[in-house]
N, C-alpha and C. Protein backbone atom coordinates (compact mmCIF):
# COMPACT_ATOMS: atom_id res chain seq x y z
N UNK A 1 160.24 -65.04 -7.36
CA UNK A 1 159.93 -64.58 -8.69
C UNK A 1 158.54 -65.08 -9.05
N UNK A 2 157.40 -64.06 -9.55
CA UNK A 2 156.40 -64.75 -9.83
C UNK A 2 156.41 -64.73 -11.57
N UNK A 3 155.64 -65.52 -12.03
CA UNK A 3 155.21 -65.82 -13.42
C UNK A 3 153.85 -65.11 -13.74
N UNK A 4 154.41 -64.95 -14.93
CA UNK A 4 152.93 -64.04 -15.64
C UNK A 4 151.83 -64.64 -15.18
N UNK A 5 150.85 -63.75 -15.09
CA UNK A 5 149.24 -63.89 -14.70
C UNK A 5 149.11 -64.61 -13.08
N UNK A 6 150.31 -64.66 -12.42
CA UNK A 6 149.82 -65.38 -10.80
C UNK A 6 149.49 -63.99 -9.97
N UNK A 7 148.29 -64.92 -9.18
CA UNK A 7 148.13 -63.57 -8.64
C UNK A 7 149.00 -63.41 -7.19
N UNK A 8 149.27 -62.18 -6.88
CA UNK A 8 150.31 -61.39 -5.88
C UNK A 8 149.60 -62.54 -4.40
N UNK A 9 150.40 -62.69 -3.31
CA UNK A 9 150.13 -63.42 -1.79
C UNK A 9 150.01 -64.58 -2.22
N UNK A 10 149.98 -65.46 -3.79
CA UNK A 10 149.60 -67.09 -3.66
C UNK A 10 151.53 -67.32 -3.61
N UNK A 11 151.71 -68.79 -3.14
CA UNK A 11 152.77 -69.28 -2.54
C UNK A 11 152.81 -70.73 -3.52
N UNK A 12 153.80 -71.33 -3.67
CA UNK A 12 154.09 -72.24 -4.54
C UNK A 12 153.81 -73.67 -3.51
N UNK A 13 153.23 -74.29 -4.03
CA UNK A 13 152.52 -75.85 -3.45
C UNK A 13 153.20 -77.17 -4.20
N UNK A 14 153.90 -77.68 -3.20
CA UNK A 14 154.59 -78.86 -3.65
C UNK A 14 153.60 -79.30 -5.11
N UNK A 15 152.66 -79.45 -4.93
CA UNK A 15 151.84 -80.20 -6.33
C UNK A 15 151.92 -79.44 -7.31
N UNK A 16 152.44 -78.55 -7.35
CA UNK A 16 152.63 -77.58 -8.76
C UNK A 16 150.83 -76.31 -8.36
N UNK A 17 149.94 -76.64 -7.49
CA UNK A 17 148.52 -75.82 -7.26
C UNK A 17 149.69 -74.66 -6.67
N UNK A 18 148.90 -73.47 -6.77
CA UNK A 18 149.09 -72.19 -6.05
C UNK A 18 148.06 -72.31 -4.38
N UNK A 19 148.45 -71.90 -3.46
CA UNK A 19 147.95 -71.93 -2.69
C UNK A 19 148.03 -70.36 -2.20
N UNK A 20 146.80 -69.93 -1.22
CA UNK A 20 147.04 -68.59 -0.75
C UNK A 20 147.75 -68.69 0.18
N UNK A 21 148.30 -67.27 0.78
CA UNK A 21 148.79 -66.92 1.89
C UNK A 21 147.88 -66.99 3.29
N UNK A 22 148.09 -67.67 4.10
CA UNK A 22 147.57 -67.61 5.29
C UNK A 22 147.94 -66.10 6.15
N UNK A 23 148.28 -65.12 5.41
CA UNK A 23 148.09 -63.79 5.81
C UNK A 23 147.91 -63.17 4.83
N UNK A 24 147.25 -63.18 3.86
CA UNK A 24 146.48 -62.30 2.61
C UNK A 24 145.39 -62.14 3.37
N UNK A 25 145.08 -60.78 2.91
CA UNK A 25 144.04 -60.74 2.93
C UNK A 25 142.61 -61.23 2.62
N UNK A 26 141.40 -61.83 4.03
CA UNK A 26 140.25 -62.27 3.87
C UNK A 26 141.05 -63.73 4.13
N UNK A 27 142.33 -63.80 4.65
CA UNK A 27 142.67 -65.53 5.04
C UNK A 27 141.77 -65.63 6.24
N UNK A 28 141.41 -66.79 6.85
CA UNK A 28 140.91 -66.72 8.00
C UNK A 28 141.67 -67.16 9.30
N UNK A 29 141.08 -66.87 10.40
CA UNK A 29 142.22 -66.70 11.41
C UNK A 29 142.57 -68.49 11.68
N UNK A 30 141.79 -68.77 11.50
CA UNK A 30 142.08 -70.21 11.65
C UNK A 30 143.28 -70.81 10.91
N UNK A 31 143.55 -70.66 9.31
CA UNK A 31 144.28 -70.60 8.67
C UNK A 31 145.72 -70.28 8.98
N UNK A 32 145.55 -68.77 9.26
CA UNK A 32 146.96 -68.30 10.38
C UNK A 32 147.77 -68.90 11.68
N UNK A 33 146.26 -69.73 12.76
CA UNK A 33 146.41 -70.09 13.43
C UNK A 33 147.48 -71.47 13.59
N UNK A 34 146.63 -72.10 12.27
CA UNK A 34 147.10 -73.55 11.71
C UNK A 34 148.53 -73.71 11.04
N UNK A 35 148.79 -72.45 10.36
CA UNK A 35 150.10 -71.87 10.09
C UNK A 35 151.50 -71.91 11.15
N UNK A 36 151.01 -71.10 11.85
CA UNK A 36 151.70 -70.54 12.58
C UNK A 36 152.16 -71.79 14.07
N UNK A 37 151.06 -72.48 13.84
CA UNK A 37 151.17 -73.93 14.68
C UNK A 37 152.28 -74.82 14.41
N UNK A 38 152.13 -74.90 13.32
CA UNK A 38 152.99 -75.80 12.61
C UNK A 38 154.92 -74.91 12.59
N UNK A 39 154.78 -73.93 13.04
CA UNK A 39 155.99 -73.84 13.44
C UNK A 39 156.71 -73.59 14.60
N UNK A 40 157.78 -74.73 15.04
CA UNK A 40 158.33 -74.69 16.11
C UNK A 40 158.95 -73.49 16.92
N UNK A 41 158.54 -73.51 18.06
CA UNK A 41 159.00 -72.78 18.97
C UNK A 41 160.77 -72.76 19.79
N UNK A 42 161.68 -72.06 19.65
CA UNK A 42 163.44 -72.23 19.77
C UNK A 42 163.05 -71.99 21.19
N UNK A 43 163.79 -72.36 21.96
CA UNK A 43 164.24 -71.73 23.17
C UNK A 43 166.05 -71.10 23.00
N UNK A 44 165.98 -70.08 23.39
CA UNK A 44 167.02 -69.50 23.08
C UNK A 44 167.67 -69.31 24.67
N UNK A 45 168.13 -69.95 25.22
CA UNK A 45 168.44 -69.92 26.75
C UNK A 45 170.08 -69.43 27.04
N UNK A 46 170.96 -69.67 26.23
CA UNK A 46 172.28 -69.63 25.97
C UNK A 46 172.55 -68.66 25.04
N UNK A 47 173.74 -67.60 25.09
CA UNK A 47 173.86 -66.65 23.64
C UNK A 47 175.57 -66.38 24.23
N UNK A 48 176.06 -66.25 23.30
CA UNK A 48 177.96 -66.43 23.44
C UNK A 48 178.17 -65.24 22.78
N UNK A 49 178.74 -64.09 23.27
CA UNK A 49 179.33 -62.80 22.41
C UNK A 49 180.89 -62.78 22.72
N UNK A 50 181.62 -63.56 21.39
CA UNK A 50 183.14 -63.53 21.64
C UNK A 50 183.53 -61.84 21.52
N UNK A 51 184.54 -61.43 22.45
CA UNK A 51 184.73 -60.15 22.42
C UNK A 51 186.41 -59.80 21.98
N UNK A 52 186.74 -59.20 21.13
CA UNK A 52 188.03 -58.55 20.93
C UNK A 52 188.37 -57.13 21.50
N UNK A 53 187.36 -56.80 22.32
CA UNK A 53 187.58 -55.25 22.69
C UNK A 53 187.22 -54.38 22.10
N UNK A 54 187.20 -54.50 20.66
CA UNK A 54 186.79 -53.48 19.27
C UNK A 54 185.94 -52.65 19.75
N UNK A 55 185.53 -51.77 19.14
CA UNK A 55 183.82 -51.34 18.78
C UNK A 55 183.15 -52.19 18.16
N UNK A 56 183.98 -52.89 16.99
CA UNK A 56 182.92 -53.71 16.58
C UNK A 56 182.11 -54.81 17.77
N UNK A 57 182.69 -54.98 18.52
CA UNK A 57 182.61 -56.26 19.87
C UNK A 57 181.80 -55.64 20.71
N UNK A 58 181.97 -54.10 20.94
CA UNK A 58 180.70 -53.58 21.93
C UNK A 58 179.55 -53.57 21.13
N UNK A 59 179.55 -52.84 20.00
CA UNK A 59 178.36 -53.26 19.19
C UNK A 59 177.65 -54.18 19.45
N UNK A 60 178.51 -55.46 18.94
CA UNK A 60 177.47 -56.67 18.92
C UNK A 60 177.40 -56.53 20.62
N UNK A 61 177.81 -56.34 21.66
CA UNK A 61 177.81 -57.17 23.40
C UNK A 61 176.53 -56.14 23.40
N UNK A 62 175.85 -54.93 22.93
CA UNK A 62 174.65 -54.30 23.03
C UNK A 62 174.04 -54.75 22.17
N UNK A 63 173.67 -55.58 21.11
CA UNK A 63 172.89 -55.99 20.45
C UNK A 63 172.70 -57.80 21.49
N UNK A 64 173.51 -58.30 21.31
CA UNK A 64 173.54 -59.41 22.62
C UNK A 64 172.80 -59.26 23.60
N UNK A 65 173.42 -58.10 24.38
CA UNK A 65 172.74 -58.17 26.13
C UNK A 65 171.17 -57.76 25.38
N UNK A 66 170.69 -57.39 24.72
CA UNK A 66 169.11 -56.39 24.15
C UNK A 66 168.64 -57.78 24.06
N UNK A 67 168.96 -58.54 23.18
CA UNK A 67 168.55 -60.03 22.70
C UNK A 67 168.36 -60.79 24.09
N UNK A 68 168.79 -61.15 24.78
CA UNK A 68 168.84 -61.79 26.02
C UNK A 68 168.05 -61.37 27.32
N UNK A 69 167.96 -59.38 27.18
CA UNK A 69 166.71 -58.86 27.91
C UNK A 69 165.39 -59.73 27.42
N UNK A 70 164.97 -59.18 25.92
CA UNK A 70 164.19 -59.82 25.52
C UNK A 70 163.44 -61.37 25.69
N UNK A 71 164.86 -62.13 25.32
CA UNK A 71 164.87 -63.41 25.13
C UNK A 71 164.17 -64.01 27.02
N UNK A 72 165.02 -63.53 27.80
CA UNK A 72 165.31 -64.34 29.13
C UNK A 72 166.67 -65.22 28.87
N UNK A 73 167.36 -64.63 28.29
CA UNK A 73 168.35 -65.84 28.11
C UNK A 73 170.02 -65.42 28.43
N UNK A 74 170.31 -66.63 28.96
CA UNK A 74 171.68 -65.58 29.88
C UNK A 74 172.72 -65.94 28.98
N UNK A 75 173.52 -64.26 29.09
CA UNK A 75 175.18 -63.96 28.01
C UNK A 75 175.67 -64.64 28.39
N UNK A 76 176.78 -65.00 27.74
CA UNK A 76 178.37 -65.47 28.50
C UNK A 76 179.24 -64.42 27.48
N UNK A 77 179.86 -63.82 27.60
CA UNK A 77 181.03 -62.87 27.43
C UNK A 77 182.35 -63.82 26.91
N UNK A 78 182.48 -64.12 25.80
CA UNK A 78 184.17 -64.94 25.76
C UNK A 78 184.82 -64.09 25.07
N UNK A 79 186.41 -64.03 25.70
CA UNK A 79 187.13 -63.75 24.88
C UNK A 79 188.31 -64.77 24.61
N UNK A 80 188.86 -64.87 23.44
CA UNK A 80 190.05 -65.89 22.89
C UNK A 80 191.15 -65.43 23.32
N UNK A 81 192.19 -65.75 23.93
CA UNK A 81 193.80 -65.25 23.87
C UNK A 81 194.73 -66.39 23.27
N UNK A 82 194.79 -65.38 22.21
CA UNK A 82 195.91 -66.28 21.02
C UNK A 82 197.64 -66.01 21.53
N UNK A 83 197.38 -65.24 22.94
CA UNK A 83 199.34 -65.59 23.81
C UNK A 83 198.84 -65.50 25.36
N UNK A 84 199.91 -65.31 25.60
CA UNK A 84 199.67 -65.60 27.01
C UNK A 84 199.84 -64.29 27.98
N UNK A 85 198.95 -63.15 27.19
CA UNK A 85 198.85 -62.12 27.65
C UNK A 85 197.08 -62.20 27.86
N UNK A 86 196.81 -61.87 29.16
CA UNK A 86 195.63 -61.58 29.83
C UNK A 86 195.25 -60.09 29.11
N UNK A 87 193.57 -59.92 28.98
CA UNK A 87 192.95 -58.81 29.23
C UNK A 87 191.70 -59.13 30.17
N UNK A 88 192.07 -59.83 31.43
CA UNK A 88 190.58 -60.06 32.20
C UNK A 88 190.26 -59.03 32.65
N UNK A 89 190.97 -57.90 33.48
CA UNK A 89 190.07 -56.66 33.38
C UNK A 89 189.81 -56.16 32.68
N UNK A 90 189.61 -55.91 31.24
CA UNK A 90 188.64 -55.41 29.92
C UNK A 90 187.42 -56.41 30.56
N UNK A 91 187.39 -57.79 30.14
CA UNK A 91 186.59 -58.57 30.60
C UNK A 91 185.55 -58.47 31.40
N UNK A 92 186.05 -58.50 32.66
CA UNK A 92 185.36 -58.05 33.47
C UNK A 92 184.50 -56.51 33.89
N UNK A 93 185.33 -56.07 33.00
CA UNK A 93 184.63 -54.83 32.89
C UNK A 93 183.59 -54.49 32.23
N UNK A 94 183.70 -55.09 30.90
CA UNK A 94 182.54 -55.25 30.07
C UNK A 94 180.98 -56.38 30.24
N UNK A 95 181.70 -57.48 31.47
CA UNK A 95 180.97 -58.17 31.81
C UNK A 95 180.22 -57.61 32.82
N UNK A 96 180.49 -56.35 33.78
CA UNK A 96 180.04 -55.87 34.47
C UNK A 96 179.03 -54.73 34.30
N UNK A 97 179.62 -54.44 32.89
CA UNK A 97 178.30 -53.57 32.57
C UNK A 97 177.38 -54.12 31.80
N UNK A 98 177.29 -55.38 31.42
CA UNK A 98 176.34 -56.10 30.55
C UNK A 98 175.35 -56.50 31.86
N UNK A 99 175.99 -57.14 32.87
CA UNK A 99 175.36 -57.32 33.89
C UNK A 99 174.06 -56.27 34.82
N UNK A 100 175.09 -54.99 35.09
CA UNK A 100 174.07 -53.93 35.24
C UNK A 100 172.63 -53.60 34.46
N UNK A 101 173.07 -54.28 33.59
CA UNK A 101 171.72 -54.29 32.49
C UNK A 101 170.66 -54.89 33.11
N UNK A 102 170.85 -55.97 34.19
CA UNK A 102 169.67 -56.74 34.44
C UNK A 102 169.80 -57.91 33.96
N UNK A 103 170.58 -58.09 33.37
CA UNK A 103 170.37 -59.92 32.93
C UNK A 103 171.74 -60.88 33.17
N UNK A 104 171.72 -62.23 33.15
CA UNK A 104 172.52 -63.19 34.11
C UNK A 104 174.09 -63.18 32.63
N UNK A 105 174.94 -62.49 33.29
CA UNK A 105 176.21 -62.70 32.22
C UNK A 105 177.78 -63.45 33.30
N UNK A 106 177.90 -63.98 32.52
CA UNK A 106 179.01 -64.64 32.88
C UNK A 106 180.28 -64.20 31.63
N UNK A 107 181.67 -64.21 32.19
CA UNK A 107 182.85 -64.16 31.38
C UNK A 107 183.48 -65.33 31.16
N UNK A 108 183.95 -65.49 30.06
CA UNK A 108 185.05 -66.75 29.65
C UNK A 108 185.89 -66.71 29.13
N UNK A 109 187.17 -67.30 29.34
CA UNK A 109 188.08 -67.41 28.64
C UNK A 109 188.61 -68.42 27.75
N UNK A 110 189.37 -68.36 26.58
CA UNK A 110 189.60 -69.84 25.91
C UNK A 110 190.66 -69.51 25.06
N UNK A 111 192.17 -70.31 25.19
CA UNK A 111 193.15 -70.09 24.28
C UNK A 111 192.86 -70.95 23.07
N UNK A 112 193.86 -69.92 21.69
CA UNK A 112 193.78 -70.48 20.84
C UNK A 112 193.58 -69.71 19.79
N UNK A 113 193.56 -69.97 18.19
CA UNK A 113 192.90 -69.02 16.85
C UNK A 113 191.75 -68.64 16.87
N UNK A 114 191.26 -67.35 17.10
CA UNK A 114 189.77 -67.28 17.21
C UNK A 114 189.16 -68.12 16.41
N UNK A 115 189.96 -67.81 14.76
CA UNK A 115 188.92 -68.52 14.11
C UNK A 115 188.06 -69.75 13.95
N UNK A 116 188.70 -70.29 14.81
CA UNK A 116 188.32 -72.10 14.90
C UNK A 116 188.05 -72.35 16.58
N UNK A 117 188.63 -71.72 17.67
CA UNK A 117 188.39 -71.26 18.83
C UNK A 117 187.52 -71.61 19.26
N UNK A 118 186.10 -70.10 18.84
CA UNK A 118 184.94 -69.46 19.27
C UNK A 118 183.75 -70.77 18.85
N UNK A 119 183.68 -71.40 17.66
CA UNK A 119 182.45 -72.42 17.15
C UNK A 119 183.21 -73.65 18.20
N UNK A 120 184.37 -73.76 18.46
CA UNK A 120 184.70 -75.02 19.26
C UNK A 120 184.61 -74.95 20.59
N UNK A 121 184.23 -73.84 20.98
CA UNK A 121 183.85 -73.71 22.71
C UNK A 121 182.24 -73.66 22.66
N UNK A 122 181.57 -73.05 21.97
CA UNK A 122 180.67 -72.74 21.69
C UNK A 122 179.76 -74.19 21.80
N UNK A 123 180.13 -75.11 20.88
CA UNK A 123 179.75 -76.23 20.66
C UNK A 123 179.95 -76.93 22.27
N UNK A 124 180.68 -76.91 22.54
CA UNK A 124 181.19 -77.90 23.74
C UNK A 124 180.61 -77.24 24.74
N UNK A 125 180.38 -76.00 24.72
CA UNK A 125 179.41 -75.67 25.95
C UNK A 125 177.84 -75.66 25.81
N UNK A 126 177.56 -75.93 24.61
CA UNK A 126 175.75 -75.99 24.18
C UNK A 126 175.06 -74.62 24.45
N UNK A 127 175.96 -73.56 23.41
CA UNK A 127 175.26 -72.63 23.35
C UNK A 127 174.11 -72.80 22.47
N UNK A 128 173.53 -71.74 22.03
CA UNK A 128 171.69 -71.70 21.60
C UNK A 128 171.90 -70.35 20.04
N UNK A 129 172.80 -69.45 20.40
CA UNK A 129 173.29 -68.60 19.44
C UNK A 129 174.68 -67.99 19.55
N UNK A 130 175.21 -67.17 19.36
CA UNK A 130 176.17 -66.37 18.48
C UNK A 130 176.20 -64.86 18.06
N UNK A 131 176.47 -64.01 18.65
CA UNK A 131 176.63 -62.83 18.53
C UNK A 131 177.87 -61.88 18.42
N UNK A 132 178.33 -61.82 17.52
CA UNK A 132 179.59 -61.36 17.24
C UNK A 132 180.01 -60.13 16.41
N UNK A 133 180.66 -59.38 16.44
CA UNK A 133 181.03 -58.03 15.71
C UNK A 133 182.33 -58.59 14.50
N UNK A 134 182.09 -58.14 13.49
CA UNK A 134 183.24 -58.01 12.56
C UNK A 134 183.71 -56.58 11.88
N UNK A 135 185.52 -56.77 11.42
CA UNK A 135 185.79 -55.71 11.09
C UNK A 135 185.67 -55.04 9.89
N UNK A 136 184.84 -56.10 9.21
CA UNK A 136 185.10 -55.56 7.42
C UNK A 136 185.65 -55.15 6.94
N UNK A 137 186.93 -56.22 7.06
CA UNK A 137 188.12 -56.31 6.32
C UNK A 137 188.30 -56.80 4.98
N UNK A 138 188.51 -56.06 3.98
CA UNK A 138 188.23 -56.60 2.53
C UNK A 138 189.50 -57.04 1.79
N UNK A 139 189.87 -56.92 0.45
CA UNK A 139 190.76 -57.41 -0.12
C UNK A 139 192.00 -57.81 0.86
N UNK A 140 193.20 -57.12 0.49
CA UNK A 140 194.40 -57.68 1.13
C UNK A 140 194.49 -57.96 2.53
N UNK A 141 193.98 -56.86 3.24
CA UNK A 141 193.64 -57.33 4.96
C UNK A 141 192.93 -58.66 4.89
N UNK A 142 192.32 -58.95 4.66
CA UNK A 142 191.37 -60.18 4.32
C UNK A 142 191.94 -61.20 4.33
N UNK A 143 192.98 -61.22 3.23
CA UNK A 143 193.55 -62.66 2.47
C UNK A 143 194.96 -62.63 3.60
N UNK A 144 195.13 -61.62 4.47
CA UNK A 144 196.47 -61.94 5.41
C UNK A 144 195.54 -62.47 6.33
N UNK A 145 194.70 -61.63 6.82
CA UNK A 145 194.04 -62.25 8.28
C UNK A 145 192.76 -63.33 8.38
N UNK A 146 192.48 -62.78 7.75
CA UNK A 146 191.48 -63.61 7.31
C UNK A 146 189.99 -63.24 8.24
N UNK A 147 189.17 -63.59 7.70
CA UNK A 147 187.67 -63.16 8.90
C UNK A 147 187.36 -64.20 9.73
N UNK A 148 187.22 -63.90 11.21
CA UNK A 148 187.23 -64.78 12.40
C UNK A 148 185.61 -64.79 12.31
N UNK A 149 184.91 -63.87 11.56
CA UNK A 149 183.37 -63.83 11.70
C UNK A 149 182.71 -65.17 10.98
N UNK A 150 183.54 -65.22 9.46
CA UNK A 150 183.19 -65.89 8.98
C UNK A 150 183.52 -67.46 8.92
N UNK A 151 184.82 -67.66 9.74
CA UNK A 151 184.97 -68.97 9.71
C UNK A 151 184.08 -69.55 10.96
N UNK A 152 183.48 -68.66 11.77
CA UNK A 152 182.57 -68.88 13.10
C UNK A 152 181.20 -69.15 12.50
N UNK A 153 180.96 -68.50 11.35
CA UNK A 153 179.77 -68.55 10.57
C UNK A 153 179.73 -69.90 9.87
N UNK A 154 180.98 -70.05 9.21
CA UNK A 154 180.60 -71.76 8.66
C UNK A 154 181.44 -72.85 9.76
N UNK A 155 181.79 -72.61 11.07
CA UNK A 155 181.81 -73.47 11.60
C UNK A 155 180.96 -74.01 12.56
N UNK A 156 180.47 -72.95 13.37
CA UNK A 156 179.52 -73.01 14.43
C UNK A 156 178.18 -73.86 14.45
N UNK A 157 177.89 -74.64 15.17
CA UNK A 157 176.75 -75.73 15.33
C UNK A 157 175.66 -74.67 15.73
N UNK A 158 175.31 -73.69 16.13
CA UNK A 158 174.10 -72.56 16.05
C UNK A 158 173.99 -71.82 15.10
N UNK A 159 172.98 -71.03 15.23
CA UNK A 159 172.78 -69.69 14.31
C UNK A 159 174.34 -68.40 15.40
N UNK A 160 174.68 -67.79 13.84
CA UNK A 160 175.38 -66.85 14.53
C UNK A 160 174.88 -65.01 13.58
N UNK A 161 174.82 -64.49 14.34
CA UNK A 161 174.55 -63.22 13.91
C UNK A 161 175.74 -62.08 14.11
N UNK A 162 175.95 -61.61 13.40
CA UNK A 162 177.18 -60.72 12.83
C UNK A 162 176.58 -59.56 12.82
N UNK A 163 177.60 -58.45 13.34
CA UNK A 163 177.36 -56.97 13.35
C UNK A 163 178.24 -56.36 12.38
N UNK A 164 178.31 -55.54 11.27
CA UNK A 164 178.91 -54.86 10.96
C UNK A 164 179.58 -53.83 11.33
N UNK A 165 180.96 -53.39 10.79
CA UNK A 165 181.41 -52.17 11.29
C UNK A 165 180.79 -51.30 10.63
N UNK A 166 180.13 -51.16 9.57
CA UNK A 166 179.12 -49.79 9.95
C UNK A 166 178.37 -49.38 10.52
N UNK A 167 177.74 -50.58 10.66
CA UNK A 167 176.41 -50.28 11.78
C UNK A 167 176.90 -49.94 12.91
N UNK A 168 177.89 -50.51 13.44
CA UNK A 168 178.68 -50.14 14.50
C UNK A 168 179.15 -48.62 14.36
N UNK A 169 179.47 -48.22 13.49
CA UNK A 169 180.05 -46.81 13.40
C UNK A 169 178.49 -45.81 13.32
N UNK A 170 177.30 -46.87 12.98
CA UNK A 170 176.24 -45.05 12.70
C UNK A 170 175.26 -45.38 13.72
N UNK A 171 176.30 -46.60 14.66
CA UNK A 171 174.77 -46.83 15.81
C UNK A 171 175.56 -46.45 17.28
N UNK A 172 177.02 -46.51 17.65
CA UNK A 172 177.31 -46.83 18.55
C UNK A 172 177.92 -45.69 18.90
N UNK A 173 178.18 -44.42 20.45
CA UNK A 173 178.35 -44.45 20.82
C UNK A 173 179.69 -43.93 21.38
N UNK A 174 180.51 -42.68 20.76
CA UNK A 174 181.95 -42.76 21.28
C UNK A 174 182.71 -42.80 22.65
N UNK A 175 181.55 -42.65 23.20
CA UNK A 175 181.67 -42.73 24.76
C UNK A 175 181.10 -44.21 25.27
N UNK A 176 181.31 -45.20 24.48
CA UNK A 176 180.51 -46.29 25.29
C UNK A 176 182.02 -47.08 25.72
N UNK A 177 183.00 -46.68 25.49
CA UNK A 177 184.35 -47.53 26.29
C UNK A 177 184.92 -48.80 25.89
N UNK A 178 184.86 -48.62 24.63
CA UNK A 178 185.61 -49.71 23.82
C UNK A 178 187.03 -49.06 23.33
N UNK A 179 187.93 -50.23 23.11
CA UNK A 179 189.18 -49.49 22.84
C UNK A 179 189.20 -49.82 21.55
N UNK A 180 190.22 -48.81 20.89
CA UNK A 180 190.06 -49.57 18.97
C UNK A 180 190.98 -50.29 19.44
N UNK A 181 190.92 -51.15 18.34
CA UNK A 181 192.28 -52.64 17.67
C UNK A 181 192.85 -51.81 16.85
């Protein structure tokens, strides 16, 4: 929010002074340079896409594997089994086409509540991020099941990034081989 009479690109300065933007215009490159120095560089080497099979889950495993082309940084594929019913060929299947992509993916498995699950493997294996699909489940679905996105969101020791099911529905694909939930 700016205050009357400031002018537009100045930035608020601990001392109460306005300072410019080191990308306004007529900043100098040095400025930018000195900027941009001063902020640390992540290595993003590790990225975890827990999978339920969904669409929402392929979604995010193509927003994932894209991130990790980019990045250099290798998937791991988990999925949770809350019984003692296997889906390792889904698994592997999906791990196999993330793979074809060109970049280093591995599959995992881990029993238990997703919701508390996914940030507790995550942690213990020293992932770097978090890539996950949710169903946008609202009122009453909600308060029975509750969101596995979001308790991953305030539990997880990384950044985690969340896909929506819309985006999932106006970006993805009916032929990309996900099964619904």
């Amino acid at each position: 929010m700016r205050a009357f009479g400031e002018r537009p690109g100045a930035f608020p300065h601990p001392g109460g002074r306005r300072s410019k933007s080191p990308f306004a215009r007529g900043a100098s490159p040095f400025a930018r340079g000195a900027y941009l120095a001063s902020m640390h560089e992540i290595a993003w080497r590790k990225v975890c896409c827990p999978v339920d099979f969904s669409r929402e889950s392929r979604a995010a495993l193509e927003i994932a594997v894209d991130l990790c082309r980019r990045l250099g940084a290798e998937l791991t594929i988990l999925h949770v089994q809350e019984d003692h019913t296997g889906r390792n060929g889904e698994l592997d299947a999906w791990t196999e086409d993330a793979a074809r992509l060109g970049i280093r993916t591995l599959a995992a498995t881990t029993r238990g509540d997703p919701k508390t699950a996914i940030a507790r493997w995550t942690h213990r294996h020293g992932f770097d991020a978090i890539v996950m699909g949710t169903h946008g489940w609202t009122g009453r679905a909600r308060q029975l099941v509750g969101s596995v996105a979001e308790n991953t969101v305030r539990h997880a020791a990384c950044p985690v990034m969340v896909i929506h099911e819309e985006w999932a529905r106006a970006h993805l694909h009916e032929d990309a081989g996900a099964t619904a939930h």
